[in-house]
N, C-alpha and C. Protein backbone atom coordinates (compact mmCIF):
# COMPACT_ATOMS: atom_id res chain seq x y z
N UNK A 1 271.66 33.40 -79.87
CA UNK A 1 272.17 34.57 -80.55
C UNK A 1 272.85 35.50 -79.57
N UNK A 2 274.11 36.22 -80.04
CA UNK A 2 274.51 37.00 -79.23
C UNK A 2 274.28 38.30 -79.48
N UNK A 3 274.52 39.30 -78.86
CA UNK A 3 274.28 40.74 -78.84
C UNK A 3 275.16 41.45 -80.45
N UNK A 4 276.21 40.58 -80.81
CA UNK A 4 276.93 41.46 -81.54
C UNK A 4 276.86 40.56 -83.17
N UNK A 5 275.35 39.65 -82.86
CA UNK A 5 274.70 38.73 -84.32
C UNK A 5 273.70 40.20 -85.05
N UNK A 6 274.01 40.18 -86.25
CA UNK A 6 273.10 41.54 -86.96
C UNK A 6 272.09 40.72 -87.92
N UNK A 7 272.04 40.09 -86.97
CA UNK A 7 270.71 39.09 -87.84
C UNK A 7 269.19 39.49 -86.84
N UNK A 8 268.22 39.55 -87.11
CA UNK A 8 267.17 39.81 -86.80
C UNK A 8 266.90 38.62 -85.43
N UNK A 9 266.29 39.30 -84.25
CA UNK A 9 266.09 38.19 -83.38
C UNK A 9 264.68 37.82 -83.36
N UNK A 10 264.01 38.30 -83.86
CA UNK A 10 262.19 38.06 -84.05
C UNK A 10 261.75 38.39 -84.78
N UNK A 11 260.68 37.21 -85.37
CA UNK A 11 259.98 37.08 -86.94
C UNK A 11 258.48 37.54 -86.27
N UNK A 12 257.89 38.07 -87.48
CA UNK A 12 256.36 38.31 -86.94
C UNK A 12 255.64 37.35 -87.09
N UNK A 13 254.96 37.20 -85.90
CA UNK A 13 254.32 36.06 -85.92
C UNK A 13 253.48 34.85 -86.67
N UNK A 14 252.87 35.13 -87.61
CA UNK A 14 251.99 34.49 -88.29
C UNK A 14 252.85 33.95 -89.76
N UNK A 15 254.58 34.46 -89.74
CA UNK A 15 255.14 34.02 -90.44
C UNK A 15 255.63 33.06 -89.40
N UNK A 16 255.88 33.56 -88.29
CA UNK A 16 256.94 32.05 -87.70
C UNK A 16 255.67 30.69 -87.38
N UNK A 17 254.62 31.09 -87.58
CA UNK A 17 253.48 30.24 -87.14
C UNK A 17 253.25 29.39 -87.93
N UNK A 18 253.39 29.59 -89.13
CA UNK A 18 253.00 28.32 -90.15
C UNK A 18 254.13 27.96 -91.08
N UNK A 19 254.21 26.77 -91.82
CA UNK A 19 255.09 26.54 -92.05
C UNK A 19 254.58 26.55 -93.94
N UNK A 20 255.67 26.89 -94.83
CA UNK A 20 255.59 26.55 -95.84
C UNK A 20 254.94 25.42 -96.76
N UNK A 21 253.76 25.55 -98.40
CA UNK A 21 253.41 24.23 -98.39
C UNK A 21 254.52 23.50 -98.71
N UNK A 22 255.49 23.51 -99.05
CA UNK A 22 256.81 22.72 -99.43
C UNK A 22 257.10 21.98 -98.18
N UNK A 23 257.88 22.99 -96.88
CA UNK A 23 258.28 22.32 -95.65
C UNK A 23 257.13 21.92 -94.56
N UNK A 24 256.04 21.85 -95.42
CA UNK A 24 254.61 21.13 -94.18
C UNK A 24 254.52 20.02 -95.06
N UNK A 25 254.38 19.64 -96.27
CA UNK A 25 254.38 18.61 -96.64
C UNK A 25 255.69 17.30 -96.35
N UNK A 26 257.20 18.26 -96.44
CA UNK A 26 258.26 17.42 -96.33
C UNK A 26 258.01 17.37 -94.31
N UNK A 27 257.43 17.61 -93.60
CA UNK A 27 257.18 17.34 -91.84
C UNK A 27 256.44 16.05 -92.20
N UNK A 28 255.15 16.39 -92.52
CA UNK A 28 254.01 15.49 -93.20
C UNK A 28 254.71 14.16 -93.12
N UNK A 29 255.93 14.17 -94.35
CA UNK A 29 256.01 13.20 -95.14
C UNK A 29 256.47 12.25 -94.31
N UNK A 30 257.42 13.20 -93.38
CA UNK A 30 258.68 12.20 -92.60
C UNK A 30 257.76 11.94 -91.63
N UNK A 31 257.10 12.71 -90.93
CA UNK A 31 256.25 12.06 -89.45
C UNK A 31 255.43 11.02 -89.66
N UNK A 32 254.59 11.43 -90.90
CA UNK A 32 253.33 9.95 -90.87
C UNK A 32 253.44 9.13 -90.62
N UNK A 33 252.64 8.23 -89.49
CA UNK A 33 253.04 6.78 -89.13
C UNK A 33 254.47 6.44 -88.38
N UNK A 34 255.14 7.43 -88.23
CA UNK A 34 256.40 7.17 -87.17
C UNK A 34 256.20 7.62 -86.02
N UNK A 35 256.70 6.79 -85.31
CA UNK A 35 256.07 7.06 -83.68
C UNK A 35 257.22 8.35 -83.08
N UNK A 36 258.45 7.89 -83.49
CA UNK A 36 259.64 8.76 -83.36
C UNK A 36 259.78 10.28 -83.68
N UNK A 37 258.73 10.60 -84.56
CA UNK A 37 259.19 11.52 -85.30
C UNK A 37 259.48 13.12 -84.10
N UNK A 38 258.86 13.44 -83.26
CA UNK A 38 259.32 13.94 -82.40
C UNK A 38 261.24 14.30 -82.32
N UNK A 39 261.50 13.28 -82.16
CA UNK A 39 262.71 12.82 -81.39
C UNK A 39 263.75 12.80 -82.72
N UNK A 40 263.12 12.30 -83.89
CA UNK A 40 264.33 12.74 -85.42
C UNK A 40 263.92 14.15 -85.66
N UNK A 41 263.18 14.51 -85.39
CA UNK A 41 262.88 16.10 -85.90
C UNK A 41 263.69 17.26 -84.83
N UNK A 42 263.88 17.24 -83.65
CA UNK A 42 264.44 17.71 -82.75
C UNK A 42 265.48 17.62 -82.46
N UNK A 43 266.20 16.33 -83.21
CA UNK A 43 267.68 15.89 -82.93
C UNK A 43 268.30 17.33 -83.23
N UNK A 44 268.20 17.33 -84.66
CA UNK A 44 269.01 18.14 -85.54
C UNK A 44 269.01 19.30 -85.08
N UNK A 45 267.89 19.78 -84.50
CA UNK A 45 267.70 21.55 -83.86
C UNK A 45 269.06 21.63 -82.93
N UNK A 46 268.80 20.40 -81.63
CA UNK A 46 269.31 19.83 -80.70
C UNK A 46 270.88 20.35 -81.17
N UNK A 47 271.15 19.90 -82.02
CA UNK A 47 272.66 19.93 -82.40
C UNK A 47 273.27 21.02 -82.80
N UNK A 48 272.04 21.45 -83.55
CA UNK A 48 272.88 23.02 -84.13
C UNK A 48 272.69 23.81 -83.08
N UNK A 49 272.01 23.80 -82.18
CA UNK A 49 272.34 24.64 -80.87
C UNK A 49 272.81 24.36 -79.60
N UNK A 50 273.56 23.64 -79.97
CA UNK A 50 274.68 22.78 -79.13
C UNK A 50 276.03 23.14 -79.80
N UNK A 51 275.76 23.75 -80.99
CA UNK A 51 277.38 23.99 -81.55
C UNK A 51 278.18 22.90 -82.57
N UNK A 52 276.94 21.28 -82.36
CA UNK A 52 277.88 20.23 -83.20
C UNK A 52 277.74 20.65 -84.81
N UNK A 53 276.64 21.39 -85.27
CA UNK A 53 276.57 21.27 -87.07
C UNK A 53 276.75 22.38 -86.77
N UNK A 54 277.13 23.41 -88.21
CA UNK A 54 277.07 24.82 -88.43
C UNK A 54 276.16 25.24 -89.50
N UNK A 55 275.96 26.07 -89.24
CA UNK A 55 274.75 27.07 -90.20
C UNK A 55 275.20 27.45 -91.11
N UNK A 56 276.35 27.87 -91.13
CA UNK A 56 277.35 28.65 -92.24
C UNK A 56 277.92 28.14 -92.79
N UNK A 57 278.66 28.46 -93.92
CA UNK A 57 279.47 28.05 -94.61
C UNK A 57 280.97 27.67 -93.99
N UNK A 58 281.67 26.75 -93.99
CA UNK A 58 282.72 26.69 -93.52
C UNK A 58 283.89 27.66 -93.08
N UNK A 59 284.47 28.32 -92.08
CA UNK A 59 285.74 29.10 -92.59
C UNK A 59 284.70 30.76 -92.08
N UNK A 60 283.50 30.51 -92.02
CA UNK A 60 282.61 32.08 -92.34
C UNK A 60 282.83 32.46 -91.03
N UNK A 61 282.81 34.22 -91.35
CA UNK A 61 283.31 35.42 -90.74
C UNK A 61 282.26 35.72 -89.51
N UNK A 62 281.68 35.40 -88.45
CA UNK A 62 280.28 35.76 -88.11
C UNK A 62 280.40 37.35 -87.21
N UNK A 63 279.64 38.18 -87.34
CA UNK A 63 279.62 39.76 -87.01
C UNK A 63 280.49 39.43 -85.64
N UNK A 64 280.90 40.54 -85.33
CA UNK A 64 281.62 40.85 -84.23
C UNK A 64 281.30 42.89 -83.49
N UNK A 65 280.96 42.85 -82.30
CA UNK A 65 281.04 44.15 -82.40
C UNK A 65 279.49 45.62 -83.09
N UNK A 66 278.80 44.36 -83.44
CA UNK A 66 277.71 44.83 -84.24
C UNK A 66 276.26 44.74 -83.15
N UNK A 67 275.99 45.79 -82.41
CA UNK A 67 274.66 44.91 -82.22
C UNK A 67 272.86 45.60 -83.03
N UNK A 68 272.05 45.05 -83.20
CA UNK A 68 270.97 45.33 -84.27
C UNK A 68 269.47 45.12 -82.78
N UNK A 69 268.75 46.08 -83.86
CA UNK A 69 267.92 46.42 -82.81
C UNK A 69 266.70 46.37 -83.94
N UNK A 70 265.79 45.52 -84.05
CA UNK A 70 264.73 45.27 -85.35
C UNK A 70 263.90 46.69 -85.12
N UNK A 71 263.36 47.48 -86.15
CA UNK A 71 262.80 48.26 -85.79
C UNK A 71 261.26 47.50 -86.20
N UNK A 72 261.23 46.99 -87.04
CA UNK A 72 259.80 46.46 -87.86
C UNK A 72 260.36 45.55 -89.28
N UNK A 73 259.18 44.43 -89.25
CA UNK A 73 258.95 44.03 -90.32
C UNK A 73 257.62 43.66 -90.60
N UNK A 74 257.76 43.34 -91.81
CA UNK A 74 255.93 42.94 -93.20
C UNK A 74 256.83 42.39 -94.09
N UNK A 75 255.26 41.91 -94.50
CA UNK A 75 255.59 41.52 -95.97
C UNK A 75 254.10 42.11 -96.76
N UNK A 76 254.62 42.46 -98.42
CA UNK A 76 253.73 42.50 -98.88
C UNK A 76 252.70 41.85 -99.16
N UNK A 77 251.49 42.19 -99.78
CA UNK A 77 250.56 40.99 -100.28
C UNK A 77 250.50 40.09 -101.28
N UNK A 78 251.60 40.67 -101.97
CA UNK A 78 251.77 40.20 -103.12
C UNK A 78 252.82 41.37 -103.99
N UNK A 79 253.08 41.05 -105.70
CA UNK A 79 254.13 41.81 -106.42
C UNK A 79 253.69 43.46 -105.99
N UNK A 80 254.67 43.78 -106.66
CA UNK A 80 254.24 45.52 -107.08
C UNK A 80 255.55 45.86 -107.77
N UNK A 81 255.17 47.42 -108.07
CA UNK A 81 256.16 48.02 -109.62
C UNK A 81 255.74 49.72 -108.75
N UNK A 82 257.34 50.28 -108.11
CA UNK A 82 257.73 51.65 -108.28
C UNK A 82 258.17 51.89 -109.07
N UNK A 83 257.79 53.10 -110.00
CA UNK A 83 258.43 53.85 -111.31
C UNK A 83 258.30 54.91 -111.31
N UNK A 84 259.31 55.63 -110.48
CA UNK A 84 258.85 57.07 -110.10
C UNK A 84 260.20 57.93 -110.57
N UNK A 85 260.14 58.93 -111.59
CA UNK A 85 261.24 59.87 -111.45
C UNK A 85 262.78 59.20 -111.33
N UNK A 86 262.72 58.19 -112.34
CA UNK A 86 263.80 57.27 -112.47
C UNK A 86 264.35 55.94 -111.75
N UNK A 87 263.60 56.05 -110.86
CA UNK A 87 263.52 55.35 -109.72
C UNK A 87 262.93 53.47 -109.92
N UNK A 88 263.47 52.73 -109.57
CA UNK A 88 262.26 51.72 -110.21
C UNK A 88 262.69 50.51 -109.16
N UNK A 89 261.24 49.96 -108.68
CA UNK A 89 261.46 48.54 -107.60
C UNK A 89 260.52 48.27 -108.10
N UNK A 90 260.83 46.96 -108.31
CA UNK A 90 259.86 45.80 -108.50
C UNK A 90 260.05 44.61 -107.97
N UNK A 91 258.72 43.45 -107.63
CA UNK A 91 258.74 42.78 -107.17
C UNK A 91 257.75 41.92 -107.73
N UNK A 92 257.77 40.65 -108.40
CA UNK A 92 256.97 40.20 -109.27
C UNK A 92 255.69 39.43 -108.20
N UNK A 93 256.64 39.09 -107.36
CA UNK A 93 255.70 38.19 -105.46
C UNK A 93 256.03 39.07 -104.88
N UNK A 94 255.08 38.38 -103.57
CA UNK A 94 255.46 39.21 -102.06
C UNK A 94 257.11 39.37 -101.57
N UNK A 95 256.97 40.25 -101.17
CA UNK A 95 258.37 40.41 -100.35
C UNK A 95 258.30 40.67 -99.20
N UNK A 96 259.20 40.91 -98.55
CA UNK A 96 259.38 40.85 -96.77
C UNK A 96 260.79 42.13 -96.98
N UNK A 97 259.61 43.47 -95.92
CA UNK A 97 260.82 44.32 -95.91
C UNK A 97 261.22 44.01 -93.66
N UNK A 98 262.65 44.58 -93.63
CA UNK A 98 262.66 44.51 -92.44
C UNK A 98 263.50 45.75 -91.99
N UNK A 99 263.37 46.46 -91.17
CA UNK A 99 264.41 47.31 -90.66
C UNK A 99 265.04 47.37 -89.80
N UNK A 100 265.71 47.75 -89.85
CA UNK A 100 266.74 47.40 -88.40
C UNK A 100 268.01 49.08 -88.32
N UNK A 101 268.13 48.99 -87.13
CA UNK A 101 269.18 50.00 -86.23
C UNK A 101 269.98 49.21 -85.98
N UNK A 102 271.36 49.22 -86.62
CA UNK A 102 272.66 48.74 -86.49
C UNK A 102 273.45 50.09 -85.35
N UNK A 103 274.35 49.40 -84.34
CA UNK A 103 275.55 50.09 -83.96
C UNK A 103 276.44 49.48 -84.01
N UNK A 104 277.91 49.81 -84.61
CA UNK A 104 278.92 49.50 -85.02
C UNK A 104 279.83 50.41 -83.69
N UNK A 105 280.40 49.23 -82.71
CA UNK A 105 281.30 50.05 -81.97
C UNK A 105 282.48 50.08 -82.64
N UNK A 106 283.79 50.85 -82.10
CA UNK A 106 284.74 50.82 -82.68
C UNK A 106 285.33 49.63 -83.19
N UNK A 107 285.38 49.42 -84.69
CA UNK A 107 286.22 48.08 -84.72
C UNK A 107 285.38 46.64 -84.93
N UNK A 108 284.01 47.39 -84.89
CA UNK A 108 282.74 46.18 -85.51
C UNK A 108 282.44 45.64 -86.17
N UNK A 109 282.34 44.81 -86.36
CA UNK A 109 282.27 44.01 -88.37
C UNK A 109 281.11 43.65 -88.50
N UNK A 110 280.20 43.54 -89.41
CA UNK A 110 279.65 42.21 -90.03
C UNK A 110 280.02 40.89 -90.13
N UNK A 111 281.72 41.14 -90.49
CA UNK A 111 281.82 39.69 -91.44
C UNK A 111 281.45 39.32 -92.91
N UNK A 112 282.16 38.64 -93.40
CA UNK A 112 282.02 38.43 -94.85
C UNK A 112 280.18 37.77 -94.90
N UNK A 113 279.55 38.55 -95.71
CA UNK A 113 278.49 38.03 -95.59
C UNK A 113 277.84 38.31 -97.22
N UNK A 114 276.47 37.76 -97.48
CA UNK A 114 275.47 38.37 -98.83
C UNK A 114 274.36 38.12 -98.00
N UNK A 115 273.54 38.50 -98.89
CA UNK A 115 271.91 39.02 -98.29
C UNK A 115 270.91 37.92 -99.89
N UNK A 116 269.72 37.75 -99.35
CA UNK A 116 268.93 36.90 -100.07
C UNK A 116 268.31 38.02 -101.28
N UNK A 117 268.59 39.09 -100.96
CA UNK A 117 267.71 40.44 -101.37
C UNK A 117 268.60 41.68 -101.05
N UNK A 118 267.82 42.86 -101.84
CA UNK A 118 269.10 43.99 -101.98
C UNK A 118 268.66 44.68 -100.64
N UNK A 119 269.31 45.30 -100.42
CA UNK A 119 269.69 45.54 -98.72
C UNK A 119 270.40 47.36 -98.75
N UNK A 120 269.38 48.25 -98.54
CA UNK A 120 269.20 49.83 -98.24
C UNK A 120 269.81 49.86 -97.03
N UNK A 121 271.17 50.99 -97.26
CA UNK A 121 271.82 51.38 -95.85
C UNK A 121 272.35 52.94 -95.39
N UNK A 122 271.68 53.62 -94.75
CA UNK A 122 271.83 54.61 -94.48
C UNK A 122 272.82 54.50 -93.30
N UNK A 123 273.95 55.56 -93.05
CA UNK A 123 274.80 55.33 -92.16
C UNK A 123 274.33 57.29 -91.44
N UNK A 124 273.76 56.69 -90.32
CA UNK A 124 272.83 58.19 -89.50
C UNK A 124 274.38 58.59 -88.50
N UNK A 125 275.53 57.82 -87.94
CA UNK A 125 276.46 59.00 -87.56
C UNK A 125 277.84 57.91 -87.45
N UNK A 126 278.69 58.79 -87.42
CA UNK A 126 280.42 58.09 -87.39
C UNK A 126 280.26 57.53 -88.80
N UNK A 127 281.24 56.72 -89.23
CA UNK A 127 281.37 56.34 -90.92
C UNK A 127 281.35 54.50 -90.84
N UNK A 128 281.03 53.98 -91.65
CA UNK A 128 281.49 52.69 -91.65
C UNK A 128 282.25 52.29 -93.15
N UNK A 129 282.78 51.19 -93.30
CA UNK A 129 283.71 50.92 -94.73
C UNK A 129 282.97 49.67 -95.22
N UNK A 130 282.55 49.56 -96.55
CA UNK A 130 282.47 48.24 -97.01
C UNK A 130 283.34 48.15 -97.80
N UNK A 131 283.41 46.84 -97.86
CA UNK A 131 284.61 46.11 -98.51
C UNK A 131 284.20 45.04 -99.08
N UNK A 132 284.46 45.00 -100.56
CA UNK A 132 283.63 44.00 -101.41
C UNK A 132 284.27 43.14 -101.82
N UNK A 133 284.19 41.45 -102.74
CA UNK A 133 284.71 40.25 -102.66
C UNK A 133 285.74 40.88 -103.60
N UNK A 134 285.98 41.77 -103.95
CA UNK A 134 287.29 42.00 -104.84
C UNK A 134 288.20 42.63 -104.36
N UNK A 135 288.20 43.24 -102.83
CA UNK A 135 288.67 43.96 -101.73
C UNK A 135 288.81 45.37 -101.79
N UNK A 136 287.77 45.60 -102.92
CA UNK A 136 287.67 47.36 -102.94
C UNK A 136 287.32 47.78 -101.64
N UNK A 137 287.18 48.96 -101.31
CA UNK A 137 286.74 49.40 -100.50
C UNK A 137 286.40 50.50 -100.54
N UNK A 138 285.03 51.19 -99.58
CA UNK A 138 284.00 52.35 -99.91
C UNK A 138 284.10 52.96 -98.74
N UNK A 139 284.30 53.96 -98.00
CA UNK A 139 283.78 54.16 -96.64
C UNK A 139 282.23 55.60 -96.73
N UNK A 140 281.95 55.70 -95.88
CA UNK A 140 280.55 56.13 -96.05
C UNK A 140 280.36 56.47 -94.66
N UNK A 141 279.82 57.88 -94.67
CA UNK A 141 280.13 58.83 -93.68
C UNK A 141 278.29 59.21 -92.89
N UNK A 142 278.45 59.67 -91.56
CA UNK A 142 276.50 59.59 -91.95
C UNK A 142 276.17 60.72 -92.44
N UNK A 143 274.83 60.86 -93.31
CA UNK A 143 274.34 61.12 -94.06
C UNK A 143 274.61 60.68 -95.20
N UNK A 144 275.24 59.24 -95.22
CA UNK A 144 275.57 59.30 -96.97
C UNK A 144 274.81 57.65 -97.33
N UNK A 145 274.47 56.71 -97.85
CA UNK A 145 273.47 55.57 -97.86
C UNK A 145 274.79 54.92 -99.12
N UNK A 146 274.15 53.46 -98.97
CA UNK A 146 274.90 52.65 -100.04
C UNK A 146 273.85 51.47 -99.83
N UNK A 147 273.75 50.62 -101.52
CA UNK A 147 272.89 49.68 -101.25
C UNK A 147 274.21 48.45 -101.23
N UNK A 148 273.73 47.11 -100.97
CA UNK A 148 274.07 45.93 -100.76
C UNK A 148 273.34 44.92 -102.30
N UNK A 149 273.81 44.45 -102.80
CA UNK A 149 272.98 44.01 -104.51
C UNK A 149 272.97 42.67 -104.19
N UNK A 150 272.35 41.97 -102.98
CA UNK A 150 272.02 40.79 -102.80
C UNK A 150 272.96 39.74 -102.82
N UNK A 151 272.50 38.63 -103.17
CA UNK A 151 273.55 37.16 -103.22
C UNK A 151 275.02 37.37 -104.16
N UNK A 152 274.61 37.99 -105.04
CA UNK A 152 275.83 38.42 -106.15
C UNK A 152 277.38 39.40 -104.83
N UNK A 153 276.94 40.05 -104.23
CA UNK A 153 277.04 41.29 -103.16
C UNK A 153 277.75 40.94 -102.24
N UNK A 154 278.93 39.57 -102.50
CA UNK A 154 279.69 39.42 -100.75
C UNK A 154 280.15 40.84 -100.21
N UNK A 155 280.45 40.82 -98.98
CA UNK A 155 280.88 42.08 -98.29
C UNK A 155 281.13 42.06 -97.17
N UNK A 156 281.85 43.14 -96.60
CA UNK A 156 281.89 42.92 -95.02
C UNK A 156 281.96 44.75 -94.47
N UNK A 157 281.16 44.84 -94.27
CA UNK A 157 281.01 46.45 -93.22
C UNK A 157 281.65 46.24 -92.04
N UNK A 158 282.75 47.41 -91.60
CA UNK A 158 283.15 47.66 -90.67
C UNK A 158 283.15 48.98 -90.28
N UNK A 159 283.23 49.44 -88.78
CA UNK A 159 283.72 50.73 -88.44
C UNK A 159 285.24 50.91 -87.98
N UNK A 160 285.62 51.51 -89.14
CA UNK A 160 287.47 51.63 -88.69
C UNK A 160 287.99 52.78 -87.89
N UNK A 161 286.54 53.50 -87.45
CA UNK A 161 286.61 55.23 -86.54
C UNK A 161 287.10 54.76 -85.07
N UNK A 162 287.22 55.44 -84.81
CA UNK A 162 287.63 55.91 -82.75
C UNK A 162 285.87 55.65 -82.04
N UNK A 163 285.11 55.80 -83.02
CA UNK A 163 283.62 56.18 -82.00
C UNK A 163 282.55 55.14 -82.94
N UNK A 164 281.65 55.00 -81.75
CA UNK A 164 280.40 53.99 -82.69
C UNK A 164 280.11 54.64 -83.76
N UNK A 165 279.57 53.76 -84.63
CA UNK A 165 279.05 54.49 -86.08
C UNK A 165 277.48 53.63 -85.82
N UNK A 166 276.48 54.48 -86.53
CA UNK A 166 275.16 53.80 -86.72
C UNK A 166 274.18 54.26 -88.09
N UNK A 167 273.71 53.06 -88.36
CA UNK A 167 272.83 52.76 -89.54
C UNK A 167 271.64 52.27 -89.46
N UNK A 168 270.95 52.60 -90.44
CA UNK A 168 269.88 52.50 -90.38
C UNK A 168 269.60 51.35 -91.72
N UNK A 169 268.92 50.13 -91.67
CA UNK A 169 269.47 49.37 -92.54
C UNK A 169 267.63 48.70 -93.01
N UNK A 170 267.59 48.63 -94.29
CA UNK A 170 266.01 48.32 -94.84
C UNK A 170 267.12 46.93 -95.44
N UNK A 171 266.26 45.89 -95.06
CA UNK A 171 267.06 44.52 -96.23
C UNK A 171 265.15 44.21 -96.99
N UNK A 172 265.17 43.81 -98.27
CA UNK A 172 264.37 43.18 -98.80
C UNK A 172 264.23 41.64 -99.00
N UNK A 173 263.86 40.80 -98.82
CA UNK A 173 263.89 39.24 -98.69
C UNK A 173 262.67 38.72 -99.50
N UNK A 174 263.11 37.24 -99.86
CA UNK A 174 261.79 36.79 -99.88
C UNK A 174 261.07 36.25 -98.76
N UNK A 175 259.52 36.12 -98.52
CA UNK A 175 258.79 36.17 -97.61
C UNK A 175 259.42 34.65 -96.94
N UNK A 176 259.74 34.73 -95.46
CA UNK A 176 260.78 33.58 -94.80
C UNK A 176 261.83 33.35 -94.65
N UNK A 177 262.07 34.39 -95.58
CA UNK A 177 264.01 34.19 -96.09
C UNK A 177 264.43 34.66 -95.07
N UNK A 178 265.85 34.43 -94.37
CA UNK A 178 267.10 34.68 -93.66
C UNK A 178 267.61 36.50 -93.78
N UNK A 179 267.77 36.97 -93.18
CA UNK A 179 268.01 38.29 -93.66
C UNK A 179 269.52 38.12 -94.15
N UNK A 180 270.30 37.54 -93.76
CA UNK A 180 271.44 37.41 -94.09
C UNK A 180 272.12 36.28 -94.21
N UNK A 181 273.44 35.63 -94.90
CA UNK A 181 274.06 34.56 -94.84
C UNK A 181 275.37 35.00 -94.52
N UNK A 182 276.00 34.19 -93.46
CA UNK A 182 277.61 34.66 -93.59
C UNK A 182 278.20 33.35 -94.52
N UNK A 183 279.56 34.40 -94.86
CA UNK A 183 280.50 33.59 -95.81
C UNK A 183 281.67 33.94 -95.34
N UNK A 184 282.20 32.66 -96.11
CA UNK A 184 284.00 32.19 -95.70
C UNK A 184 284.84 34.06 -96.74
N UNK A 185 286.06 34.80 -95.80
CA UNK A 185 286.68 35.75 -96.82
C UNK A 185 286.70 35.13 -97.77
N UNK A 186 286.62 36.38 -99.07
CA UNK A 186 287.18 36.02 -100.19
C UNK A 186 288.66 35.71 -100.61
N UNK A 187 288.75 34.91 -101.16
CA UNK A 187 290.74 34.70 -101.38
C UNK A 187 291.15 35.90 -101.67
N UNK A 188 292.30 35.72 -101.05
CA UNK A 188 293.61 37.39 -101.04
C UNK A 188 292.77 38.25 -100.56
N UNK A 189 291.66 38.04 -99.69
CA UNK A 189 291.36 39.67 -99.63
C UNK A 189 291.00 39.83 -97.63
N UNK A 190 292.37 40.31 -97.25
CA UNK A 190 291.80 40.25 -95.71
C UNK A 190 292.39 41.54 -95.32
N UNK A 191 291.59 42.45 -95.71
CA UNK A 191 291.73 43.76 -94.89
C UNK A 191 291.28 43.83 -93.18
């Protein structure tokens, strides 16, 4: 990972420690009785961090200019229901909140990206612009917040100012999930 990836660089531990019953059974399935399995299981890591497979979607935008600083993450224990004064989050399972301190130097992107989960963004100084798969565009000054509406939500945040801009950024996930996915621009739209 490089300095200017706005993807989270460390999971808390006892999530990166065990593995899913879905993906412990599919390890299970493939290792039993193969002497190899070591060596097919490692290939593939092997490669994607070597640069031969990609993670992303073909053509995808990856941040530039961005670097993220995790402040904390959890996950809940399970669902819950805010209903406060119009206000309303719910979560039927656990979720995984994470926070993070974004700086956007001059001219920083994200990249065309969506989120697994809706994604809280406070912009604390200088302005940044999102720009959504239809090529609207919002800019947002600090003190002013905008949410991100998950997988539905392509987008790409930039700072188009003279000076860093910084945010303060809550993403919601499900428990394991990726905080983010990059994606290929949307057609006609390359601001």
């Amino acid at each position: 990972m490089t300095p200017d990836d706005h993807r989270p660089t460390a999971r808390a531990a006892p999530q990166a420690a065990r593995l899913s019953g879905r993906m412990r059974s599919a390890v299970t399935l493939c290792t039993r009785g193969w002497r190899w399995a070591p060596i097919a299981v490692a290939a593939p890591v092997l490669a994607l961090a070597a640069g031969l497979m990609t993670a992303g979607p073909a053509g995808a935008t990856p941040p530039a200019g961005v670097t993220t600083q995790i402040l904390g993450s959890g996950t809940t224990l399970g669902g819950f229901k805010i209903h406060v004064d119009g206000i309303k989050v719910e979560s039927k399972d656990a979720a995984s909140f994470t926070v993070a301190h974004l700086t956007f130097a001059p001219g920083g992107t994200t990249g065309w990206h969506v989120h697994p989960g809706p994604v809280l963004v406070t912009v604390i100084s200088g302005s940044v612009t999102k720009f959504s798969a239809d090529c609207t565009a919002q800019t947002y000054a600090a003190g002013q917040a905008f949410v991100e509406n998950g997988p539905s939500d392509e987008n790409m945040v930039r700072n188009d100012g003279s000076v860093d801009a910084q945010t303060i950024v809550t993403f919601l996930t499900p428990p394991g999930a990726a905080t983010r996915e990059d994606a290929p621009p949307p057609p006609g739209c390359n601001p």
